[in-house]
Protein backbone atom coordinates (compact mmCIF):
# COMPACT_ATOMS: atom_id res chain seq x y z
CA UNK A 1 7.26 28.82 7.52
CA UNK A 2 4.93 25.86 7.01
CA UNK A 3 6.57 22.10 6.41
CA UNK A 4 5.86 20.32 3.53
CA UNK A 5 4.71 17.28 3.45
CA UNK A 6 4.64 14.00 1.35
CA UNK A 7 1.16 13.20 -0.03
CA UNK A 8 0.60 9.99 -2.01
CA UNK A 9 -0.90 10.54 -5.27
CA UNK A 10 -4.24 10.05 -5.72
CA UNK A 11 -3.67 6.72 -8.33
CA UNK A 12 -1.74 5.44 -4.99
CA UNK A 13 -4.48 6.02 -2.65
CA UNK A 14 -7.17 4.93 -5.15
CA UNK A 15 -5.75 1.55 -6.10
CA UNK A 16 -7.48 -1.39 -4.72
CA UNK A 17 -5.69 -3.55 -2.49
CA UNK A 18 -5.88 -6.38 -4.89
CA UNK A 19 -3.48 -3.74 -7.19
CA UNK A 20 -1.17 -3.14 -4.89
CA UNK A 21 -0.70 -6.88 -4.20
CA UNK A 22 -0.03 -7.50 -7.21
CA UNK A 23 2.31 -4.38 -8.11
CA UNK A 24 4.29 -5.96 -4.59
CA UNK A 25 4.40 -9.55 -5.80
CA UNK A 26 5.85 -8.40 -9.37
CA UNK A 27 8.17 -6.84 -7.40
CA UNK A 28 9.36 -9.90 -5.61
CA UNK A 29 8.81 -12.17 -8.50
CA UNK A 30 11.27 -9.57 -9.99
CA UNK A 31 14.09 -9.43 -7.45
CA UNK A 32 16.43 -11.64 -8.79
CA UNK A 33 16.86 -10.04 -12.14
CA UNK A 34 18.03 -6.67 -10.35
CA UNK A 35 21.32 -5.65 -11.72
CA UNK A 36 23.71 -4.21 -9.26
CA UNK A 37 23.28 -1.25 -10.82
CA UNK A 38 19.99 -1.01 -9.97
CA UNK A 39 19.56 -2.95 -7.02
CA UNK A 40 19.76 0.61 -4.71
CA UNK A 41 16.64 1.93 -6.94
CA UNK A 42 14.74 -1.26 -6.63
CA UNK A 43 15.44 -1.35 -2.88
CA UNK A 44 13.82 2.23 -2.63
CA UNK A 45 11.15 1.13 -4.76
CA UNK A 46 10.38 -1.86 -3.04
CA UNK A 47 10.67 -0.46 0.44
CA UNK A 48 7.91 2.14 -0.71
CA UNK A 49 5.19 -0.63 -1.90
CA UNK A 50 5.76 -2.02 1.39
CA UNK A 51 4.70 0.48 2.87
CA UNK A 52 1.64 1.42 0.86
CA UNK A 53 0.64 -2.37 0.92
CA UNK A 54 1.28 -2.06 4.71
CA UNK A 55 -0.60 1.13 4.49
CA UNK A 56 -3.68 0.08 2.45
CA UNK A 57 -4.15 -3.08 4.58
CA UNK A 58 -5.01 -1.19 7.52
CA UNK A 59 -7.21 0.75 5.94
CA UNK A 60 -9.10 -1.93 4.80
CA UNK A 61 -8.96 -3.48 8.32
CA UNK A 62 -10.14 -0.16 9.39
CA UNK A 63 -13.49 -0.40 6.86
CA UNK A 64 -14.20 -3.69 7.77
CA UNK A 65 -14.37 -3.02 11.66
CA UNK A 66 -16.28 -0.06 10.65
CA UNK A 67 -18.54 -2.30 8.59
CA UNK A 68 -18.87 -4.22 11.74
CA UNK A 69 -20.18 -1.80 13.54
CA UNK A 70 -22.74 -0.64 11.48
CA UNK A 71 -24.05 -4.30 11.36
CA UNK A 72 -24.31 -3.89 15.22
CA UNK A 73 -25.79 -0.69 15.41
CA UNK A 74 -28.52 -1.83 12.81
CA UNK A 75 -29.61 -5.08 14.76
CA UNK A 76 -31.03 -2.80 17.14
């Protein structure tokens, strides 16, 4: 039997980093006014733009060395 696995949805993977910034820093801007009711759903919610900020910064970082390289290769 073949394991499932968790794929982000394509509005997740598409968003530009400057997006998902600002979706995080809501989120922190927000933190305080978390009932207790709701702080164990905000906590989940939180952790998982963390890691999709974490996420889409490394793929940038990626892009940009790759960007780097192609400068190299087309001094030559």
């Amino acid at each position: 039997m073949a394991a499932l696995a968790v794929v982000p949805s394509p509005a997740v993977t598409a968003a530009s980093l400057y997006v998902i910034e600002d979706e995080l820093a809501a989120l922190i801007e927000t933190a305080e006014l978390v009932s207790a009711e709701q702080e164990q759903e905000f906590r989940a919610e939180f952790q998982a733009a963390l890691i999709v900020a974490v996420d889409k910064r490394d793929r940038v970082g990626q892009f940009l060395t790759h960007l780097e390289q192609q400068i190299g290769f087309a001094r030559f």
